[in-house]
N, C-alpha and C. Protein backbone atom coordinates (compact mmCIF):
# COMPACT_ATOMS: atom_id res chain seq x y z
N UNK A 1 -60.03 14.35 2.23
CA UNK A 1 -58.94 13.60 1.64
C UNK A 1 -58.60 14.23 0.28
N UNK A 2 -57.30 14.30 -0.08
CA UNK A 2 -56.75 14.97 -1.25
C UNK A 2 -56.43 13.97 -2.18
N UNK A 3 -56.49 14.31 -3.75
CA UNK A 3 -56.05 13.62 -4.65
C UNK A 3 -54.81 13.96 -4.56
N UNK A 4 -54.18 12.43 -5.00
CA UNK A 4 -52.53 12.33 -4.75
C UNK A 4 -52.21 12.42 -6.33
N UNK A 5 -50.91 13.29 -7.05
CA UNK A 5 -50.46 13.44 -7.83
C UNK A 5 -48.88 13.28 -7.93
N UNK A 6 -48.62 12.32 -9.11
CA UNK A 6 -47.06 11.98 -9.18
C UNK A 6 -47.01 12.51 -10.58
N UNK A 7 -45.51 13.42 -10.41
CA UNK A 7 -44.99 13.93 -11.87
C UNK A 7 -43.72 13.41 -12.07
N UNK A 8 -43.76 13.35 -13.77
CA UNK A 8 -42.01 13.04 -13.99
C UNK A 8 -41.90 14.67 -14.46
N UNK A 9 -40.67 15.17 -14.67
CA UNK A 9 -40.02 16.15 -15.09
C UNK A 9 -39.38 15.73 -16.03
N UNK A 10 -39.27 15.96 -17.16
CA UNK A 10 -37.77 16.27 -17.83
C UNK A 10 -37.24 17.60 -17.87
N UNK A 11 -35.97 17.99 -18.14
CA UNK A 11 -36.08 19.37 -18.54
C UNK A 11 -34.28 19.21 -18.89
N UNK A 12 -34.54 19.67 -20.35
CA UNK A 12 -33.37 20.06 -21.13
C UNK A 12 -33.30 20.26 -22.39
N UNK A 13 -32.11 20.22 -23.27
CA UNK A 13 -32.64 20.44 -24.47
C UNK A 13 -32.70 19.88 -25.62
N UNK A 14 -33.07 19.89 -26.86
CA UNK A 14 -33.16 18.91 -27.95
C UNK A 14 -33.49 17.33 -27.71
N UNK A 15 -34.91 17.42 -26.45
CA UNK A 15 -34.75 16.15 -25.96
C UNK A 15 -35.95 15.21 -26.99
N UNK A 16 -35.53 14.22 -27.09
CA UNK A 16 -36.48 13.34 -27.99
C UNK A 16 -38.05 12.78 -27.38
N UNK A 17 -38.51 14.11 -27.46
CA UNK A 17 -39.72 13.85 -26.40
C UNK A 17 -40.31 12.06 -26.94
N UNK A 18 -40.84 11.99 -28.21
CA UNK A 18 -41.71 11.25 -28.47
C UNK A 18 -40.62 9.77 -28.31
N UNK A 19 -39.32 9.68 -27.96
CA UNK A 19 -38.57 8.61 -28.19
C UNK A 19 -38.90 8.19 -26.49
N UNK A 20 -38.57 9.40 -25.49
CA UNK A 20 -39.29 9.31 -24.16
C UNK A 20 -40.54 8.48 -23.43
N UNK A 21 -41.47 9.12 -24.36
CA UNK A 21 -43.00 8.88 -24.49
C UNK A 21 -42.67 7.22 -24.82
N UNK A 22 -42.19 6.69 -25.56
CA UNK A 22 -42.12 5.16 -25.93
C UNK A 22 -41.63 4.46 -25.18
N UNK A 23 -40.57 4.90 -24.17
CA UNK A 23 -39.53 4.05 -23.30
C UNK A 23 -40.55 4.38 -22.02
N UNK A 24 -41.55 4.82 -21.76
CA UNK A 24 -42.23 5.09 -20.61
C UNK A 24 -43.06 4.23 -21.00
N UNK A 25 -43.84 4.25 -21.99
CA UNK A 25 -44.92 3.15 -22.16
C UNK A 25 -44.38 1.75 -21.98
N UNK A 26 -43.46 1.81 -22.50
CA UNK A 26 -42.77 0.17 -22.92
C UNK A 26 -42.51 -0.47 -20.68
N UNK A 27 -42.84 0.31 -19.88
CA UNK A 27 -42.57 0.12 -18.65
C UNK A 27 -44.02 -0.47 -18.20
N UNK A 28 -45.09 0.44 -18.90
CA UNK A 28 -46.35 0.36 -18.53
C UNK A 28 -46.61 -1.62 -18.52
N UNK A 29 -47.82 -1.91 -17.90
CA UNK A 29 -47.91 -3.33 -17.16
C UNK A 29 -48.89 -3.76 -18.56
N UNK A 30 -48.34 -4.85 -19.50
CA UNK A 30 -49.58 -4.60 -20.77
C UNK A 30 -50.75 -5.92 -20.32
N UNK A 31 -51.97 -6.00 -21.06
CA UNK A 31 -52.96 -6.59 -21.07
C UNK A 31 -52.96 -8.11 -20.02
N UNK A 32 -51.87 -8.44 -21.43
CA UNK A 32 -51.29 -10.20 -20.92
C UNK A 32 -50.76 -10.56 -19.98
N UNK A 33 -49.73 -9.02 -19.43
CA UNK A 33 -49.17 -9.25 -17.90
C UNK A 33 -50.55 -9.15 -16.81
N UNK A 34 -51.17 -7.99 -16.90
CA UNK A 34 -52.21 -7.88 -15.89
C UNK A 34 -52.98 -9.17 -16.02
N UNK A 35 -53.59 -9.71 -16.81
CA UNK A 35 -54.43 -11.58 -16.80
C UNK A 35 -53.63 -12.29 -16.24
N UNK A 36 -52.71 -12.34 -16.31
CA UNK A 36 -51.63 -13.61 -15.28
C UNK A 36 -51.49 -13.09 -13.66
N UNK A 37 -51.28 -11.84 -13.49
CA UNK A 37 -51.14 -11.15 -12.25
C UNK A 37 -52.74 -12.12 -12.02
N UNK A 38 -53.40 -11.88 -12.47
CA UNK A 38 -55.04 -11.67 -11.66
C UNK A 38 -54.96 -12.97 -11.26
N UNK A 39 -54.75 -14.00 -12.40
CA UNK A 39 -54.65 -15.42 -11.99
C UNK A 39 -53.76 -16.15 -11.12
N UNK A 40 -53.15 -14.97 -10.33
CA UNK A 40 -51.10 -15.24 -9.68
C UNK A 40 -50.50 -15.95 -10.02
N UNK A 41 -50.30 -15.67 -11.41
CA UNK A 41 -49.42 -16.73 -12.22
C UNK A 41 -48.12 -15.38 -11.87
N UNK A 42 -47.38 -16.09 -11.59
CA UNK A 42 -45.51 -15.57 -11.07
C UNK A 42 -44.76 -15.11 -12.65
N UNK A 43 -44.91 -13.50 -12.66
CA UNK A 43 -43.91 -13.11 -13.73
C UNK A 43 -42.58 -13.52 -13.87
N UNK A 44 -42.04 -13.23 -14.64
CA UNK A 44 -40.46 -13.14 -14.50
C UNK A 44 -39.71 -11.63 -13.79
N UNK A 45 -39.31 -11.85 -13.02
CA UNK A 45 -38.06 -10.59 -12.51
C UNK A 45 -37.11 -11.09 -13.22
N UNK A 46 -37.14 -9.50 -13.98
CA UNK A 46 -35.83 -9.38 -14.14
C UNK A 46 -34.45 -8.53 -13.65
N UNK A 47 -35.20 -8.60 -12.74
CA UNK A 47 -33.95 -7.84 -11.54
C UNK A 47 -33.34 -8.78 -10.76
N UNK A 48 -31.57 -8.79 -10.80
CA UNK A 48 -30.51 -9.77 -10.42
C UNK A 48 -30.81 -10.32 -8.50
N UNK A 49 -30.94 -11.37 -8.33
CA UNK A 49 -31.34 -11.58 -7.15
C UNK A 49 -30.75 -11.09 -5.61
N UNK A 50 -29.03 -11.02 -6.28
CA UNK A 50 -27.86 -11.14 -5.46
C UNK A 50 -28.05 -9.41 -4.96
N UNK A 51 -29.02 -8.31 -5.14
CA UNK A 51 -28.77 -6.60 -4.80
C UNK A 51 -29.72 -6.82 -3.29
């Protein structure tokens, strides 16, 4: 069995790497969300119901 690997790419120029780096984290699942997941306490979606 093989280790599975997922990449992002960027590629262009004068790109604001470290502004990047922040809007990727800010996606990441933080502490307080994962303790409620565990307990299945129901997040909020915020994705529109009606797609």
């Amino acid at each position: 069995m093989r280790d599975r690997l997922n990449e992002l790419v960027f590629i262009g120029q004068d790109m604001d790497k470290q502004g990047i780096i922040m809007g990727l984290e800010q996606c990441l699942l933080q502490d307080n969300e994962q303790d409620l997941f565990n307990k299945q306490i129901r997040l909020n979606d915020p994705f529109p119901k009606d797609i």
